[in-house]
PDB file of N, CA and C in Angstrom:
ATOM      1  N   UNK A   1    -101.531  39.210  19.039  1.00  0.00           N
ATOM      2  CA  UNK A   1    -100.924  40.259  18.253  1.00  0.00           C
ATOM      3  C   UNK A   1     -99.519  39.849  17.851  1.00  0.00           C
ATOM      4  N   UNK A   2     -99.255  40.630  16.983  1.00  0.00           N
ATOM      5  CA  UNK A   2     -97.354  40.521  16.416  1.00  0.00           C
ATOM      6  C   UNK A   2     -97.183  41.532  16.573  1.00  0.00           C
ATOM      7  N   UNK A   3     -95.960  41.669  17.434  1.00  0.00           N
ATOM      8  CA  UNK A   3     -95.302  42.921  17.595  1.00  0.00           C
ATOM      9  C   UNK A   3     -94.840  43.731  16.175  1.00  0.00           C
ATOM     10  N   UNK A   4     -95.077  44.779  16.146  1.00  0.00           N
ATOM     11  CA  UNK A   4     -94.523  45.087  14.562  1.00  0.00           C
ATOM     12  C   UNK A   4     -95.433  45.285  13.492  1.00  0.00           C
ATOM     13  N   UNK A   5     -96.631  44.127  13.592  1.00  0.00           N
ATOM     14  CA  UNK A   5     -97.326  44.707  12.394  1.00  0.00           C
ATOM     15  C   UNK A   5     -98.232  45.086  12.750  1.00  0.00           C
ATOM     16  N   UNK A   6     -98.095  46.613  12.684  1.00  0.00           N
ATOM     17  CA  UNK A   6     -98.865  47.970  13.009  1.00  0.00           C
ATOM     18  C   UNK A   6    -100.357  47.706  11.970  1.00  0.00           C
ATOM     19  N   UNK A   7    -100.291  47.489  11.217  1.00  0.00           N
ATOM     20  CA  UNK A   7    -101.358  47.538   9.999  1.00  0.00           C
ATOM     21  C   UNK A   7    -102.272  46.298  10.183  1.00  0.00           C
ATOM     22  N   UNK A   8    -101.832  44.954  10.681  1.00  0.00           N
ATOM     23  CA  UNK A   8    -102.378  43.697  11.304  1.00  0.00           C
ATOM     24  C   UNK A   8    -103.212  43.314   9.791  1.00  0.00           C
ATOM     25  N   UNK A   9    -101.777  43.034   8.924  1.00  0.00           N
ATOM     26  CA  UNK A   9    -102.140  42.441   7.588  1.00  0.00           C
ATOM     27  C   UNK A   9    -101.180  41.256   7.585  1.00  0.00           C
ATOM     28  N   UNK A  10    -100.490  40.813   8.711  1.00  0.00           N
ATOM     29  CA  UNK A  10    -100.056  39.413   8.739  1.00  0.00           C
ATOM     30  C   UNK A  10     -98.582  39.676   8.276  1.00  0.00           C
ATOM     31  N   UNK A  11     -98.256  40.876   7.971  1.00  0.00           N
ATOM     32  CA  UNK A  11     -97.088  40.845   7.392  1.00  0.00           C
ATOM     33  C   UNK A  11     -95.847  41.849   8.044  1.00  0.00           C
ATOM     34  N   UNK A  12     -94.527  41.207   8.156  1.00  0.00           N
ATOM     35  CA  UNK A  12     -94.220  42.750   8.989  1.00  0.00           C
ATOM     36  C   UNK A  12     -93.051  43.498   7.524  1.00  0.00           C
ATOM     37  N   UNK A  13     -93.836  44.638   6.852  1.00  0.00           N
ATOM     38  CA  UNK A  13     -92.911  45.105   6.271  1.00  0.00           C
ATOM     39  C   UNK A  13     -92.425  46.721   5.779  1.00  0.00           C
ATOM     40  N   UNK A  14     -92.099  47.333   5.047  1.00  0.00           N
ATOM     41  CA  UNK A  14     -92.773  48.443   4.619  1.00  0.00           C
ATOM     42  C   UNK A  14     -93.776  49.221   5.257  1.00  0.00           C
ATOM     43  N   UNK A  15     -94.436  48.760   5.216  1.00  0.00           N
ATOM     44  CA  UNK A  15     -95.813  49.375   5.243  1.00  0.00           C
ATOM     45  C   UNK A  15     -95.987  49.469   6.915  1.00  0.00           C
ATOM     46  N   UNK A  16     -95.828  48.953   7.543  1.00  0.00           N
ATOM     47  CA  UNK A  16     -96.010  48.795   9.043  1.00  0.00           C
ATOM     48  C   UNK A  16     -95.214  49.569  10.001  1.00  0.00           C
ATOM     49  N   UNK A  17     -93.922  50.365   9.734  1.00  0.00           N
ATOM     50  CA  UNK A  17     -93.207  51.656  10.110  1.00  0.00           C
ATOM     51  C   UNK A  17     -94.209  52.986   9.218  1.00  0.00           C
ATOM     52  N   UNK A  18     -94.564  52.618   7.777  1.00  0.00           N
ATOM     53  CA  UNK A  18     -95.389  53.873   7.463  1.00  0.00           C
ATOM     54  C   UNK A  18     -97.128  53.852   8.429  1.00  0.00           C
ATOM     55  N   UNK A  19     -97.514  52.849   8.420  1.00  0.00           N
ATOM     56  CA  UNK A  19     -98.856  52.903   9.627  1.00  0.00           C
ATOM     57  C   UNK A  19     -98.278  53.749  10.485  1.00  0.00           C
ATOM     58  N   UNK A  20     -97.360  53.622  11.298  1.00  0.00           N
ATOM     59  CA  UNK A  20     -96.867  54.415  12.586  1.00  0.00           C
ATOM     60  C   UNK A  20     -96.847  55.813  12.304  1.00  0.00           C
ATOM     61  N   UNK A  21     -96.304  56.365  11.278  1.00  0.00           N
ATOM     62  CA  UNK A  21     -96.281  57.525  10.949  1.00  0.00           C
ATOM     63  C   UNK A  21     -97.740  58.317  10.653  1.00  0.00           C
ATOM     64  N   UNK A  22     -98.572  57.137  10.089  1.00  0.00           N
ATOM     65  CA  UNK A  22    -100.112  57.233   9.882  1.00  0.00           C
ATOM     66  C   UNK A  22    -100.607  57.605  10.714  1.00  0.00           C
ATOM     67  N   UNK A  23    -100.160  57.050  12.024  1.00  0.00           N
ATOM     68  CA  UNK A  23    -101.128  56.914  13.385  1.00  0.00           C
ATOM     69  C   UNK A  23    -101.002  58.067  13.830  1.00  0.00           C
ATOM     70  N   UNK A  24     -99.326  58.254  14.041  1.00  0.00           N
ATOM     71  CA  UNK A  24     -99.174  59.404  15.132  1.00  0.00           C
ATOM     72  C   UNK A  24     -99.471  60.639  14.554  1.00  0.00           C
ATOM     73  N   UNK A  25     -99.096  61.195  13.256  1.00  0.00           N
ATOM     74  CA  UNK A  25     -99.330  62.302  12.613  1.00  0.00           C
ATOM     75  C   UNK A  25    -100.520  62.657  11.780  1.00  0.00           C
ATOM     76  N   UNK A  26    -101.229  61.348  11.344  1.00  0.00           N
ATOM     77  CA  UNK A  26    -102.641  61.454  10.429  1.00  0.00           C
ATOM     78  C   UNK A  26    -104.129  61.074  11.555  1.00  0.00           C
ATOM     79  N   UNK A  27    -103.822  60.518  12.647  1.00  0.00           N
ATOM     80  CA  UNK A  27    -104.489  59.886  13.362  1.00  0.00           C
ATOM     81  C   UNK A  27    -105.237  58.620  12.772  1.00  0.00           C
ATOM     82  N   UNK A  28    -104.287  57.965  12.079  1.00  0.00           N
ATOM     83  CA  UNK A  28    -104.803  57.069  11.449  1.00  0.00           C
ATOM     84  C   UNK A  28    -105.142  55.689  12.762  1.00  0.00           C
ATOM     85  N   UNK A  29    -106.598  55.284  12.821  1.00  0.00           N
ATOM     86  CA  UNK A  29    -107.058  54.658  14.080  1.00  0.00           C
ATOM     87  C   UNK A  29    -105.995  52.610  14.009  1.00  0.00           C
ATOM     88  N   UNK A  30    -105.568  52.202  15.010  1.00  0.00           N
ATOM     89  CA  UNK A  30    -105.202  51.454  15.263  1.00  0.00           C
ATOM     90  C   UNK A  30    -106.244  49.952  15.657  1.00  0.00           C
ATOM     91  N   UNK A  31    -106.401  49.259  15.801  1.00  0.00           N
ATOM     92  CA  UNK A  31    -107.185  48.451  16.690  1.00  0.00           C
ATOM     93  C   UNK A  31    -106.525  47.640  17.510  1.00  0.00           C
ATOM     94  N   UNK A  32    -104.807  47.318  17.375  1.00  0.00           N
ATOM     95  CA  UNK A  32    -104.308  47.028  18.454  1.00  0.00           C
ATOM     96  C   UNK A  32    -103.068  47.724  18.552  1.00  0.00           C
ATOM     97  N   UNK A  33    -102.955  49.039  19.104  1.00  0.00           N
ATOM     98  CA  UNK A  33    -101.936  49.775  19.602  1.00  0.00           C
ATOM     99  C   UNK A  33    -100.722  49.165  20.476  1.00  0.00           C
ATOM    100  N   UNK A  34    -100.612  47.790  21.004  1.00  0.00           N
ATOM    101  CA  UNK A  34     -99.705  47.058  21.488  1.00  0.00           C
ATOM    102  C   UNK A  34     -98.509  46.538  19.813  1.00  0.00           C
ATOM    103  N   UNK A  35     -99.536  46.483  18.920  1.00  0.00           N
ATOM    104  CA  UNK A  35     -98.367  46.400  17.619  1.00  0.00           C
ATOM    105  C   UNK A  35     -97.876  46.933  16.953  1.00  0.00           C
ATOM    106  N   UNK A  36     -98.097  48.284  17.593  1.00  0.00           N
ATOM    107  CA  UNK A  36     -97.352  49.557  17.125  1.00  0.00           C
ATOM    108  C   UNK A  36     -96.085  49.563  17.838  1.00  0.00           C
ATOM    109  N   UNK A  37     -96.290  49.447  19.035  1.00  0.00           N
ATOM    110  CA  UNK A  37     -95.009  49.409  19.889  1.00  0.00           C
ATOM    111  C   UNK A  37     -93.859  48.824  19.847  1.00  0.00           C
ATOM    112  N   UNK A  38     -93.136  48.907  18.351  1.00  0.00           N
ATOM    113  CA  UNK A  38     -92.244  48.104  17.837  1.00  0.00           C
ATOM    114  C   UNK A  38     -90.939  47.841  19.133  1.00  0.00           C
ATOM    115  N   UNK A  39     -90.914  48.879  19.481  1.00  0.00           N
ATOM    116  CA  UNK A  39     -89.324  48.298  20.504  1.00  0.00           C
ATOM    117  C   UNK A  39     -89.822  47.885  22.116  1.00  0.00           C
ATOM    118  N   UNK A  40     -90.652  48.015  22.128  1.00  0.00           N
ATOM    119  CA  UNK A  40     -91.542  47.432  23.838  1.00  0.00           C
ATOM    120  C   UNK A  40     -91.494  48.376  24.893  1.00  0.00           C
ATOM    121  N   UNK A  41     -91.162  50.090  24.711  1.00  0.00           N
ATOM    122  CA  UNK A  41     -91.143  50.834  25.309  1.00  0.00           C
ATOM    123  C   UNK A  41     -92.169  51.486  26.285  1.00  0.00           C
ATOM    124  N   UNK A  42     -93.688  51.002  25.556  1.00  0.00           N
ATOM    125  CA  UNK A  42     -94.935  51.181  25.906  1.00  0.00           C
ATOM    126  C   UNK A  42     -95.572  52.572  25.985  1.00  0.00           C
ATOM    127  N   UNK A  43     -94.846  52.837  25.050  1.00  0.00           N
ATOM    128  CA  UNK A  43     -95.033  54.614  24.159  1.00  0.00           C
ATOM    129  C   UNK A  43     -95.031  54.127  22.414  1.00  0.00           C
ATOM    130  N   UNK A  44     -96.149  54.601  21.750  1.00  0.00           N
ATOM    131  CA  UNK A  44     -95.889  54.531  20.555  1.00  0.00           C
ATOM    132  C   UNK A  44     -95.601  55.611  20.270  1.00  0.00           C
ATOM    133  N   UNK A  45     -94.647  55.926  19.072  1.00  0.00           N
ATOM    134  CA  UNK A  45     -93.285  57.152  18.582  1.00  0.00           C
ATOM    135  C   UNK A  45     -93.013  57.231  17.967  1.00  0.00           C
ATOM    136  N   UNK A  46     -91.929  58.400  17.504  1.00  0.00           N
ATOM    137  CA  UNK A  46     -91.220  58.237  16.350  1.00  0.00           C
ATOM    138  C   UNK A  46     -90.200  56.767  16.426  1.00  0.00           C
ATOM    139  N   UNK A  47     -89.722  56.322  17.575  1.00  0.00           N
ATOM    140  CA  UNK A  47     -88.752  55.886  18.002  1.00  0.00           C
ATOM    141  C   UNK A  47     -88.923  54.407  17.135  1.00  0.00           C
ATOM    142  N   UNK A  48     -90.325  54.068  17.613  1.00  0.00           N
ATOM    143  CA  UNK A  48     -90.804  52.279  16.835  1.00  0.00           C
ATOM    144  C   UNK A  48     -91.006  52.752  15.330  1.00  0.00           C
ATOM    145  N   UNK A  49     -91.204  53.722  14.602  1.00  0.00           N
ATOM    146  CA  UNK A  49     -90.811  53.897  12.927  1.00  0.00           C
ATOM    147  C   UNK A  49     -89.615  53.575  12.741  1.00  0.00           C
ATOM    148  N   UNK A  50     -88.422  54.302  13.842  1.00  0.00           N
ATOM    149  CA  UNK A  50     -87.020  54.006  13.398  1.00  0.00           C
ATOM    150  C   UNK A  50     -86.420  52.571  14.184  1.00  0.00           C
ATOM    151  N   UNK A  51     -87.156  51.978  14.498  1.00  0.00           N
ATOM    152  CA  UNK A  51     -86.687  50.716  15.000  1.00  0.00           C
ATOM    153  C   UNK A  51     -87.300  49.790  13.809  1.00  0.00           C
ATOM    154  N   UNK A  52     -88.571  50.099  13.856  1.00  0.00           N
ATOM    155  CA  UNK A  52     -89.223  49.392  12.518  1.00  0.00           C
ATOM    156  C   UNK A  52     -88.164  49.405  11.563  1.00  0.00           C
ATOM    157  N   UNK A  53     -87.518  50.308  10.716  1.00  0.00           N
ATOM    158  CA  UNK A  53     -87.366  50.474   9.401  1.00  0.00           C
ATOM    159  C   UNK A  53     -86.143  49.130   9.858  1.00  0.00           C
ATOM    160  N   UNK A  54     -85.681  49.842  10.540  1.00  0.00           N
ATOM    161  CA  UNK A  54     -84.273  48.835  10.694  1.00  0.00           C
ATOM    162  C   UNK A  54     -84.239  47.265  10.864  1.00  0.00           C
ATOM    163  N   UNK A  55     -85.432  46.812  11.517  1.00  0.00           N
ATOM    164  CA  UNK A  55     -86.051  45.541  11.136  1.00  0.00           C
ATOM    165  C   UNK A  55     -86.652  45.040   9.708  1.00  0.00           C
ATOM    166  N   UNK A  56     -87.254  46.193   9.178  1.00  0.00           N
ATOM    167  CA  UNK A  56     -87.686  45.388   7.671  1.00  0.00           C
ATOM    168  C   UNK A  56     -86.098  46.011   7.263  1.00  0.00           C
ATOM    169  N   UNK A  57     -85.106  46.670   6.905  1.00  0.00           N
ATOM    170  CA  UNK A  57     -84.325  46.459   6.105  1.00  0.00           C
ATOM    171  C   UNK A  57     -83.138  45.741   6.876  1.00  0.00           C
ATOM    172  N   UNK A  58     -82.963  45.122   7.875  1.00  0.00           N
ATOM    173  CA  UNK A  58     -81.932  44.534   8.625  1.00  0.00           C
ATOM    174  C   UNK A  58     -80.831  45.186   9.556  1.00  0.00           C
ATOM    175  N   UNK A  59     -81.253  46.240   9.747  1.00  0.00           N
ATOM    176  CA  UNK A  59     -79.945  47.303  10.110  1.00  0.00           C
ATOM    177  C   UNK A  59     -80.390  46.963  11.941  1.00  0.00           C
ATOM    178  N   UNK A  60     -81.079  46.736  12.007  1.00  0.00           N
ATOM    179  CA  UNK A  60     -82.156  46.646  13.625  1.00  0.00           C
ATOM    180  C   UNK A  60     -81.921  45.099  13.826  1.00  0.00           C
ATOM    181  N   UNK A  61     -82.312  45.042  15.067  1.00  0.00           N
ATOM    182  CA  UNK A  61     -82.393  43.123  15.203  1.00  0.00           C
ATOM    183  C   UNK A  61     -83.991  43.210  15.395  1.00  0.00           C
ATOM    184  N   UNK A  62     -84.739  42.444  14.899  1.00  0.00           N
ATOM    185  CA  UNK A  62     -86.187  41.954  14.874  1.00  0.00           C
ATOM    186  C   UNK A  62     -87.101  42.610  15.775  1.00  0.00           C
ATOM    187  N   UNK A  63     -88.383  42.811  16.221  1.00  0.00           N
ATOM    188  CA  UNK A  63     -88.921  43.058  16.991  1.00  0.00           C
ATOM    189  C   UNK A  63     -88.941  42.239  18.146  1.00  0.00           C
ATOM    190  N   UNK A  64     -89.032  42.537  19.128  1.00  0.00           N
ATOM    191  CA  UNK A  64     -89.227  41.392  20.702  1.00  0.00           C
ATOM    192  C   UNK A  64     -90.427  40.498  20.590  1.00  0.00           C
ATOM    193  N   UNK A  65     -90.845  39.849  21.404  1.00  0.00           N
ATOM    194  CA  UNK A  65     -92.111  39.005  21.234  1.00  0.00           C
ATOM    195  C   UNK A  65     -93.007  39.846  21.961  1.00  0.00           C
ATOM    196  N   UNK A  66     -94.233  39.691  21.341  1.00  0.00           N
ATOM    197  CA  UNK A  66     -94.378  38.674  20.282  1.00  0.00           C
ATOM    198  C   UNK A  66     -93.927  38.974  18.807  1.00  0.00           C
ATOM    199  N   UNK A  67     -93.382  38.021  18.637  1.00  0.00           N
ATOM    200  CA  UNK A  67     -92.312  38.356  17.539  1.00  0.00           C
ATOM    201  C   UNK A  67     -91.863  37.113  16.437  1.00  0.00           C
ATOM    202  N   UNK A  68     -92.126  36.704  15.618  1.00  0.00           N
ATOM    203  CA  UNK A  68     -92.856  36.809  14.920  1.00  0.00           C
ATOM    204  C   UNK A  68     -93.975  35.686  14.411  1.00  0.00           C
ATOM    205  N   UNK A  69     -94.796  34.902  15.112  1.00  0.00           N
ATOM    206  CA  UNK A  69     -95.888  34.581  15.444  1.00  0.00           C
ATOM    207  C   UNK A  69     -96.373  35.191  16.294  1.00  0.00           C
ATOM    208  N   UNK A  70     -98.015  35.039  16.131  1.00  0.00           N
ATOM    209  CA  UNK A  70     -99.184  36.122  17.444  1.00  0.00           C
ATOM    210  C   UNK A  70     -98.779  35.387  18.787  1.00  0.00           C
ATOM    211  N   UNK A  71     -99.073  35.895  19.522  1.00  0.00           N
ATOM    212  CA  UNK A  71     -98.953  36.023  21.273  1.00  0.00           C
ATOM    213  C   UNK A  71     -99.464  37.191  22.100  1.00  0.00           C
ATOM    214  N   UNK A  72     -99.264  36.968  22.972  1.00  0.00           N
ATOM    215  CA  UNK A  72     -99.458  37.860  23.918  1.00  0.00           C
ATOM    216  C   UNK A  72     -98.092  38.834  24.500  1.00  0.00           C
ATOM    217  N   UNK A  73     -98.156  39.903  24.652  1.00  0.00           N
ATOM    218  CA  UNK A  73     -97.057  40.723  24.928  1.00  0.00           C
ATOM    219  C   UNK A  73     -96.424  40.408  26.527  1.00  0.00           C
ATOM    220  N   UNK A  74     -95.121  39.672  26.622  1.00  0.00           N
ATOM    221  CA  UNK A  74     -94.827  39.468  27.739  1.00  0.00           C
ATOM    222  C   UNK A  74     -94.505  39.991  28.949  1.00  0.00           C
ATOM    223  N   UNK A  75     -94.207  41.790  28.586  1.00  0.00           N
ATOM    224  CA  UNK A  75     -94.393  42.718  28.979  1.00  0.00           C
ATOM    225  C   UNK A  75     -95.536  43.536  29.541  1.00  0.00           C
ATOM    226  N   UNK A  76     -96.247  43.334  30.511  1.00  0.00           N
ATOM    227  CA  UNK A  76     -97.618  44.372  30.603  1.00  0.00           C
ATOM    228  C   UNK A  76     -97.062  45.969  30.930  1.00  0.00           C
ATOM    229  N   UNK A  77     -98.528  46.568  29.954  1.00  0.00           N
ATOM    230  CA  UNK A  77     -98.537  47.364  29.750  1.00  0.00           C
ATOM    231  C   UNK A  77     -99.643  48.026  30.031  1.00  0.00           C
ATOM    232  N   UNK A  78     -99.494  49.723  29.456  1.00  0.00           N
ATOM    233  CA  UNK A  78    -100.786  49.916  29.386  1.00  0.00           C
ATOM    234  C   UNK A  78    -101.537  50.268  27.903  1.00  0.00           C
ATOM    235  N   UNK A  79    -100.749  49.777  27.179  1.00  0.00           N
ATOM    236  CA  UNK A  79    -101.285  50.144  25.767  1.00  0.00           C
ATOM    237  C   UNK A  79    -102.353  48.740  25.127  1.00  0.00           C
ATOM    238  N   UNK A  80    -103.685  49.069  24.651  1.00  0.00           N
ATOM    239  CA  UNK A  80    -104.460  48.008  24.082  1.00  0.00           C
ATOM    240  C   UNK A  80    -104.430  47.496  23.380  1.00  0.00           C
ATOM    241  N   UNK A  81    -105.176  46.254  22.860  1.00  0.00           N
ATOM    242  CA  UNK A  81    -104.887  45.199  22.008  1.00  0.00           C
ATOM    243  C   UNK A  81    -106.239  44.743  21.974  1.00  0.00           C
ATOM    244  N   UNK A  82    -107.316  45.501  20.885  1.00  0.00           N
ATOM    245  CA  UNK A  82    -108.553  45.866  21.195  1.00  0.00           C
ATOM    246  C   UNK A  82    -108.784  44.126  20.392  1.00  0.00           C
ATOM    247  N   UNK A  83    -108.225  44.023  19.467  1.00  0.00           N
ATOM    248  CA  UNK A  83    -108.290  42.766  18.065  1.00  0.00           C
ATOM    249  C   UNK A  83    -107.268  42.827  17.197  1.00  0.00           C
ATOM    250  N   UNK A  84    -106.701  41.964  16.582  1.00  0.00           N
ATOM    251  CA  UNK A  84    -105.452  41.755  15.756  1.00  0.00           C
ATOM    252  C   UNK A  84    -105.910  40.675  14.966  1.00  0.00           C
ATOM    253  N   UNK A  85    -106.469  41.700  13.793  1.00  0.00           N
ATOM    254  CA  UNK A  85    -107.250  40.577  12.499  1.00  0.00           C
ATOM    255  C   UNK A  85    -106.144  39.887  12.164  1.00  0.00           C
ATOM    256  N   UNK A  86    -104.986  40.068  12.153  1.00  0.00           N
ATOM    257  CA  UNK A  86    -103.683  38.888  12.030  1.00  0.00           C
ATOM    258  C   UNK A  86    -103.408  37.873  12.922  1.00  0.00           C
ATOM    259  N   UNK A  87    -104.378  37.546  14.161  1.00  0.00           N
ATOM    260  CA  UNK A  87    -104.003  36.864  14.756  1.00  0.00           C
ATOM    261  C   UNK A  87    -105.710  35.907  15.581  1.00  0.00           C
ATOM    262  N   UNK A  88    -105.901  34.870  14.835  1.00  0.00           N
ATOM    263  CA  UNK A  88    -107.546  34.262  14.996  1.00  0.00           C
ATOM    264  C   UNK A  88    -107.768  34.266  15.871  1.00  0.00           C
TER     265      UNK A  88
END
């Protein structure tokens, strides 16, 4: 997985703070909920939208690792990481 891209389209931008908002308020389904978890808190939130934004527009410092090539989250948790079509 990549930390950050919520949407697991390979890309971290835009669109990957609005997934979050997708998820939590539309129930829009995830398949790896570990790349939602933009700040490594191991709660997905409002909190990783506003950490997100600040990473795609620079106001934030980057997401943690895995960050930004796929990996494994160095942190265990309990949030899943069912598949990450961004990551073979």
């Amino acid at each position: 997985m990549v930390r950050g891209d919520s949407n697991s389209d390979g890309v971290f931008d835009i669109s990957d703070p609005i997934f979050i908002i997708e998820h939590i308020f539309l129930g829009a389904l995830a398949s790896c909920r570990n790349a939602l978890d933009v700040n490594d808190d191991e709660t997905v939130d409002i909190a990783d939208v506003i950490v997100g934004l600040g990473g795609v527009f620079g106001t934030n410092p980057l997401p943690p690792a895995p960050f930004p090539a796929c990996g494994l989250d160095p942190t265990p948790g309990t949030l899943t990481c069912v598949v990450s079509p961004a990551c073979p």
